[in-house]
Protein backbone atom coordinates (compact mmCIF):
# COMPACT_ATOMS: atom_id res chain seq x y z
CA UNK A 1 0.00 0.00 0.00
CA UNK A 2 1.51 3.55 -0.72
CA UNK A 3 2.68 5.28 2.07
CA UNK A 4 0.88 9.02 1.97
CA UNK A 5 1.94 9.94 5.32
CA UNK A 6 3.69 13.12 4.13
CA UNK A 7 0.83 14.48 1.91
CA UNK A 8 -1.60 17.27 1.91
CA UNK A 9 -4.62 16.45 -0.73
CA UNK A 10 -6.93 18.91 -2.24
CA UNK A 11 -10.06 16.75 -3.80
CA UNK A 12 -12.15 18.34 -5.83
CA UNK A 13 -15.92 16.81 -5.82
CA UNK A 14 -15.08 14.60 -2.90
CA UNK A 15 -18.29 14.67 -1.64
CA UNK A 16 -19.47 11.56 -3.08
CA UNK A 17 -19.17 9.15 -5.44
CA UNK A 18 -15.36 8.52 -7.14
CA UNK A 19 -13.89 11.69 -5.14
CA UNK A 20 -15.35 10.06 -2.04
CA UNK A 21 -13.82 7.38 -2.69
CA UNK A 22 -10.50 8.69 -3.80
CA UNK A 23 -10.38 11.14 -0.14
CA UNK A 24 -11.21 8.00 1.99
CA UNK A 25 -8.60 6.10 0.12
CA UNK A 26 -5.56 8.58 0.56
CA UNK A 27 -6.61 8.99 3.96
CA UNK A 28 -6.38 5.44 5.13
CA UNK A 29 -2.80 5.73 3.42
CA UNK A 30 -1.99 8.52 5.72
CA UNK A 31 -2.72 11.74 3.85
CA UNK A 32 -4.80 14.66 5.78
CA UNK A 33 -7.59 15.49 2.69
CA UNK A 34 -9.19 18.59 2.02
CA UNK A 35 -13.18 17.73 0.92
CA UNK A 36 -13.89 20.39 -1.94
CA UNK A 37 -17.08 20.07 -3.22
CA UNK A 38 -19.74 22.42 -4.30
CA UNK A 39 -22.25 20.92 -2.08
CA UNK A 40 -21.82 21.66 1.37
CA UNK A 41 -23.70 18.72 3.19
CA UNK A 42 -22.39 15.70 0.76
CA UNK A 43 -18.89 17.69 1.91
CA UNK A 44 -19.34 17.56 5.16
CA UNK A 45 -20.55 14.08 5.10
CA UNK A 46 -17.26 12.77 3.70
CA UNK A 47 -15.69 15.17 6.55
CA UNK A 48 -17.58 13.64 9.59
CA UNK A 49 -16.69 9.90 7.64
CA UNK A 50 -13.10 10.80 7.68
CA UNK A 51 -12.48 12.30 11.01
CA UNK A 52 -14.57 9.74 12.36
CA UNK A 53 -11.83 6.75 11.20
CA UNK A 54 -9.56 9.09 12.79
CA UNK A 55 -7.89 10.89 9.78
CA UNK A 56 -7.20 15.02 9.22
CA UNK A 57 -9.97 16.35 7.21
CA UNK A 58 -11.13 19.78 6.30
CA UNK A 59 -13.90 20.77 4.30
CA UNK A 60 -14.41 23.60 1.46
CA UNK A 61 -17.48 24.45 -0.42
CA UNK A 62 -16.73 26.24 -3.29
CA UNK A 63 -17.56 26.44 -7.21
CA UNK A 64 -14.49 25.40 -9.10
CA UNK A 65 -15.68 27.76 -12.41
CA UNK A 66 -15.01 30.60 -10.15
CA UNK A 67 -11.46 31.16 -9.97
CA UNK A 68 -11.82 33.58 -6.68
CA UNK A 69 -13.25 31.32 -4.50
CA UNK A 70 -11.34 28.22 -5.67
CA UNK A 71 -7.95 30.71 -4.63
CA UNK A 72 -9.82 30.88 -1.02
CA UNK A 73 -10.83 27.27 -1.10
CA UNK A 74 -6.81 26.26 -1.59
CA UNK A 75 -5.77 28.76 1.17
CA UNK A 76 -8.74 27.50 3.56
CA UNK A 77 -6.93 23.99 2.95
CA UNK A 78 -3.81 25.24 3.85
CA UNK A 79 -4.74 27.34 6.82
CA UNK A 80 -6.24 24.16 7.95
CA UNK A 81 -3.88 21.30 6.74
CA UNK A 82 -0.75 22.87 5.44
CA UNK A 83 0.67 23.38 1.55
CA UNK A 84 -0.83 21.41 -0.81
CA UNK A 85 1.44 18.69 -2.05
CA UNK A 86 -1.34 16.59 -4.37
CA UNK A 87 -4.38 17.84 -6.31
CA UNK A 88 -6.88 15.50 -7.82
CA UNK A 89 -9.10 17.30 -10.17
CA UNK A 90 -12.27 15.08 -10.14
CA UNK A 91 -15.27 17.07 -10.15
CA UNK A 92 -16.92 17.07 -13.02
CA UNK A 93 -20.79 16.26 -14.76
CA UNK A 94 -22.48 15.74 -18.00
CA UNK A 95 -26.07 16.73 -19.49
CA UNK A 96 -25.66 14.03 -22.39
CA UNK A 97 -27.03 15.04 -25.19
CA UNK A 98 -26.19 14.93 -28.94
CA UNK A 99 -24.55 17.78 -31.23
CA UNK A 100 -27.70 18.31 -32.62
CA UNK A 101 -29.89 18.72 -29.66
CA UNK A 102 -27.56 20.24 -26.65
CA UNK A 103 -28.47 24.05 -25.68
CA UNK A 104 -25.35 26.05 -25.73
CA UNK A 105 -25.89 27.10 -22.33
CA UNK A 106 -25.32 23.56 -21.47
CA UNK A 107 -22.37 23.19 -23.39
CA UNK A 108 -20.71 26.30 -21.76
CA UNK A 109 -21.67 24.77 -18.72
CA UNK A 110 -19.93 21.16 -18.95
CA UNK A 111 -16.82 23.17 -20.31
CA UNK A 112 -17.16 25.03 -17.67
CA UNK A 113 -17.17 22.49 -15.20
CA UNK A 114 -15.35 19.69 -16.91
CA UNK A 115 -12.39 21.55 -18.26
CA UNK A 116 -11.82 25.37 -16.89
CA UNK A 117 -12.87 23.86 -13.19
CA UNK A 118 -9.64 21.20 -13.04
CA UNK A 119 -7.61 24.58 -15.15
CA UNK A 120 -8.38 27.22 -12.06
CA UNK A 121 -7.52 24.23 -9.55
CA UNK A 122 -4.49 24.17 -11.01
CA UNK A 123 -3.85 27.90 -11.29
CA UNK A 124 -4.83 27.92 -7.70
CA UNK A 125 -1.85 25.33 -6.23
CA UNK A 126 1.09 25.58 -9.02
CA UNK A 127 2.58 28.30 -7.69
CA UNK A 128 2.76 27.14 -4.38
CA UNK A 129 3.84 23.31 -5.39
CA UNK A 130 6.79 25.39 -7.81
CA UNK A 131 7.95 27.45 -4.76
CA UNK A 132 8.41 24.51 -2.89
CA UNK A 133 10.15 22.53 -5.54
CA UNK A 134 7.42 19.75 -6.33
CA UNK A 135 4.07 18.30 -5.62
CA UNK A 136 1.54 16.34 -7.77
CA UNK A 137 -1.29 16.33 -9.95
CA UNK A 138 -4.02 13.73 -11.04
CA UNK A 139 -6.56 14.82 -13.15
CA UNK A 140 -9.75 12.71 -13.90
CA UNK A 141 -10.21 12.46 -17.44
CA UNK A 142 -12.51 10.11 -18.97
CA UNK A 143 -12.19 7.06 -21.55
CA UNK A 144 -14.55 9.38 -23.40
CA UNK A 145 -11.40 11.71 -24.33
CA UNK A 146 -10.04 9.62 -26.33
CA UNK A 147 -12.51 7.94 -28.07
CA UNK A 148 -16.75 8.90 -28.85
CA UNK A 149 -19.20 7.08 -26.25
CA UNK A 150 -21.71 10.31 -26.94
CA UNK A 151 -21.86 12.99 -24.75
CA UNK A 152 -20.16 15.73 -26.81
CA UNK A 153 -19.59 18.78 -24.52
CA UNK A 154 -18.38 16.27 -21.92
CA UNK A 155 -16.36 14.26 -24.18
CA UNK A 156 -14.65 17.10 -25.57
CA UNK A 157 -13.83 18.62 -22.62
CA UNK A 158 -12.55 15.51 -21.11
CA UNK A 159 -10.06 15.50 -24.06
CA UNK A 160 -8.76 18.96 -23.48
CA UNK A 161 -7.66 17.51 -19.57
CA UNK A 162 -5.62 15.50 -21.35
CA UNK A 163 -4.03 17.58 -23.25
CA UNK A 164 -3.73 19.87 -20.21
CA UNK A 165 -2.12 17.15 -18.43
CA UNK A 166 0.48 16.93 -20.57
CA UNK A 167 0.70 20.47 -21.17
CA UNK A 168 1.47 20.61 -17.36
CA UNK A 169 3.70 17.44 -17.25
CA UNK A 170 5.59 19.21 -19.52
CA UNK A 171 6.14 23.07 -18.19
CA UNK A 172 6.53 22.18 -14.77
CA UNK A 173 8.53 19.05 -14.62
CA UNK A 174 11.50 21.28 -14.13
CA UNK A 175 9.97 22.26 -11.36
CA UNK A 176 9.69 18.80 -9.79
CA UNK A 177 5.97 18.79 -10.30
CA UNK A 178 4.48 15.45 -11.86
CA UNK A 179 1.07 15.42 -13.23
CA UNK A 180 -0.96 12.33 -15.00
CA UNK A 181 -4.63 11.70 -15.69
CA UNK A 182 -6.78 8.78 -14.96
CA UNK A 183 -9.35 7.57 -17.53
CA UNK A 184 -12.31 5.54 -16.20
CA UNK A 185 -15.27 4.00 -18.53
CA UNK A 186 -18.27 3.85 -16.57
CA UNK A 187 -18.49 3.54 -12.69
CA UNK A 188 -20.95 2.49 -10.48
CA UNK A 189 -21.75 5.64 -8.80
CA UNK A 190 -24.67 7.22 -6.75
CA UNK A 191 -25.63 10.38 -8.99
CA UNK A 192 -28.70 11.35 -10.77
CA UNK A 193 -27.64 10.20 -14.27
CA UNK A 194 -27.32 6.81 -13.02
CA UNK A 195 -30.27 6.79 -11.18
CA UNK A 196 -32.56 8.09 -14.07
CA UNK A 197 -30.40 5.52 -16.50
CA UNK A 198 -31.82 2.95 -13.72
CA UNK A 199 -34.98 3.86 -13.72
CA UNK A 200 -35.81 3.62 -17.15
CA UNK A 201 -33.83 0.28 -17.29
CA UNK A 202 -32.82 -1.55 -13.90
CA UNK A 203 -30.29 -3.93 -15.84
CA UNK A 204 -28.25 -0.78 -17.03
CA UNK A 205 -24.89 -1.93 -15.04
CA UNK A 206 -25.42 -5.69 -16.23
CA UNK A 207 -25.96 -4.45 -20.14
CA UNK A 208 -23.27 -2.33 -19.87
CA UNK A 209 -20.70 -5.13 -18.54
CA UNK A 210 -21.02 -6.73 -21.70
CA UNK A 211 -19.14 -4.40 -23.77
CA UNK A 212 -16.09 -4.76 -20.84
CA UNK A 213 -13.23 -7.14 -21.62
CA UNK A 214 -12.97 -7.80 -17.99
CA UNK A 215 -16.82 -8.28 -17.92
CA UNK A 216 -17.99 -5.69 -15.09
CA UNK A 217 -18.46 -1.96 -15.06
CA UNK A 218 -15.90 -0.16 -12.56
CA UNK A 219 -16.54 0.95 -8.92
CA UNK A 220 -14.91 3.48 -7.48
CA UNK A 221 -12.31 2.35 -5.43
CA UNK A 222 -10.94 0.73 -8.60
CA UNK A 223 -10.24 4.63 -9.96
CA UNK A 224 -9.36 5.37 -5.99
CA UNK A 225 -6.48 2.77 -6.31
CA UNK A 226 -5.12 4.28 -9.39
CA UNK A 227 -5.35 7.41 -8.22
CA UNK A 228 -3.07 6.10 -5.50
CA UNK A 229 -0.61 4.99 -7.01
CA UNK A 230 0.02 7.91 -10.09
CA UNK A 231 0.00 10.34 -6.31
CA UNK A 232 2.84 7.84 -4.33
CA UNK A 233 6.59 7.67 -5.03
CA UNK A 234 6.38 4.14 -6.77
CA UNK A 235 5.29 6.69 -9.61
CA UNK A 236 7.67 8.86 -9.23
CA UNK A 237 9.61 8.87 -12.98
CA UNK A 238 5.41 8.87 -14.20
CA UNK A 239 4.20 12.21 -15.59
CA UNK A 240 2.25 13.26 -18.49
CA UNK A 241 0.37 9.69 -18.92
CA UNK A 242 -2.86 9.41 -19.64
CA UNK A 243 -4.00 6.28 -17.66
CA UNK A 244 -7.15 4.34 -18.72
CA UNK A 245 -8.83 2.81 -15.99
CA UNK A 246 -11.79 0.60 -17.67
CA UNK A 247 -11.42 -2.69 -17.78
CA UNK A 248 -10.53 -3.29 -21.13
CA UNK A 249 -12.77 -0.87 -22.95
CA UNK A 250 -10.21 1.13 -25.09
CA UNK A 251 -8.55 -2.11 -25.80
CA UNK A 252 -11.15 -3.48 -28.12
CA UNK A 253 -14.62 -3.73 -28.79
CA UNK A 254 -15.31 -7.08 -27.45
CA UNK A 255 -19.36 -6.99 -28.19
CA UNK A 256 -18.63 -6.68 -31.95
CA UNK A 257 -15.97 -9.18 -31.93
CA UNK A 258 -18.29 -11.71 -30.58
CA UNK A 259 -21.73 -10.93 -32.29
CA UNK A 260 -20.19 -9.81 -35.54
CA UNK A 261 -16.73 -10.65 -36.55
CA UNK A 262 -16.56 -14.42 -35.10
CA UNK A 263 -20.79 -14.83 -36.13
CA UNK A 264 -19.85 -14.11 -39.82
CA UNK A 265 -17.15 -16.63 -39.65
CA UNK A 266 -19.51 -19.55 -38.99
């Protein structure tokens, strides 16, 4: 297990779901988290979960398209906590959507969100991590960013944080800084998309597992773990890698192999 005793996170949508996940993870490996979120009570929630299994936590509640109060969020961590030595960009959302029907407010919105948001976190702890002489960064990109599974605004977005990543990677390796993005497929989450995806079909999870070489969809300690690892010293010659964390999906398209390719051999 990596050993995090030495770090300071900043998680961005750690209130539930994947950035839950990834805060009680780093936590249990020694780090004191910061919950950002842009819902108070979900952040607090993870707060009281933390501190109750006896780890630091501090909670801010802040909108990560505003640049101002992310800048007060980041110094309300360190008041609390100390410098920031890892930030994992995870918030994010999608409307879904096609090109031809999504309103342009919405697709401001998810770029907004999806890909300015992790840019003004950034902004926010660089300088400090460069005056210091290093610290981390894991952005949460998406399978999506590489490849079309719908969802254009988000998709698109989700390919700019890659390119960000290694845009960062790149600049501020000099500066001892290390940065890397994780790519999940789908992951069994609590949000509303799921939950409207499962009510107009309860066997969502099990359709989707079909199209998964490993033959499940992804929970979120599985991105927690990677997350991990790309944030502890047994990465530490890793930076500007774009990580896909999804069972196989990028690797090939299993469902056609078996219902098309191998069919029309017979």
């Amino acid at each position: 297990m990596p050993d995090h005793s030495d770090t300071v996170a900043l998680v961005t949508g750690a209130g539930h779901g994947i950035g839950r996940a990834i805060a009680l993870r780093l936590a249990r490996e020694g780090a004191a988290v910061c919950v950002l979120d842009i819902n108070a009570e979900q952040a607090q929630e993870t707060v009281r979960l933390l501190r109750e299994a006896g780890h630091r936590a501090h909670c801010e509640v802040a909108d990560i398209t505003d640049f101002a109060a992310v800048e007060g969020a980041v110094a309300g961590a360190e008041a609390a906590l100390g410098p920031v030595t890892l930030l994992v960009n995870n918030a994010g959302f999608t409307d879904a959507g096609d090109l031809d029907r999504i309103a342009l407010k919405v697709w401001h919105r998810e770029v907004e969100v999806n890909l300015n948001g992790p840019y003004h976190c950034l902004r926010a702890v660089l300088p400090g991590m460069k005056a210091r002489g290093g610290g981390v960064i894991v952005n949460i990109s998406s399978v999506n960013g590489v490849r079309y599974f719908g969802n254009p605004a988000y998709s698109a977005a989700k390919a700019g944080v890659i390119n960000l990543t290694q845009a960062v990677a790149s600049e501020y390796g000099k500066h001892g800084i290390r940065c890397n993005a994780v790519l999940p497929g789908s992951v069994r989450t609590e949000n509303v998309s799921w939950e409207i995806r499962i009510k107009k079909d309860p066997e969502v999870f099990q359709k989707l597992a079909r199209w998964y070489p490993l033959g499940r969809v992804a929970e979120p300690e599985d991105v927690a773990k990677a997350v991990s690892f790309l944030a502890s010293d047994d990465a530490g010659y890793i930076t500007g890698v774009a990580l896909p964390v999804d069972g196989g999906l990028l690797a090939g398209m299993n469902v056609m192999i078996d219902e098309f390719i191998l069919e029309s051999k017979d």
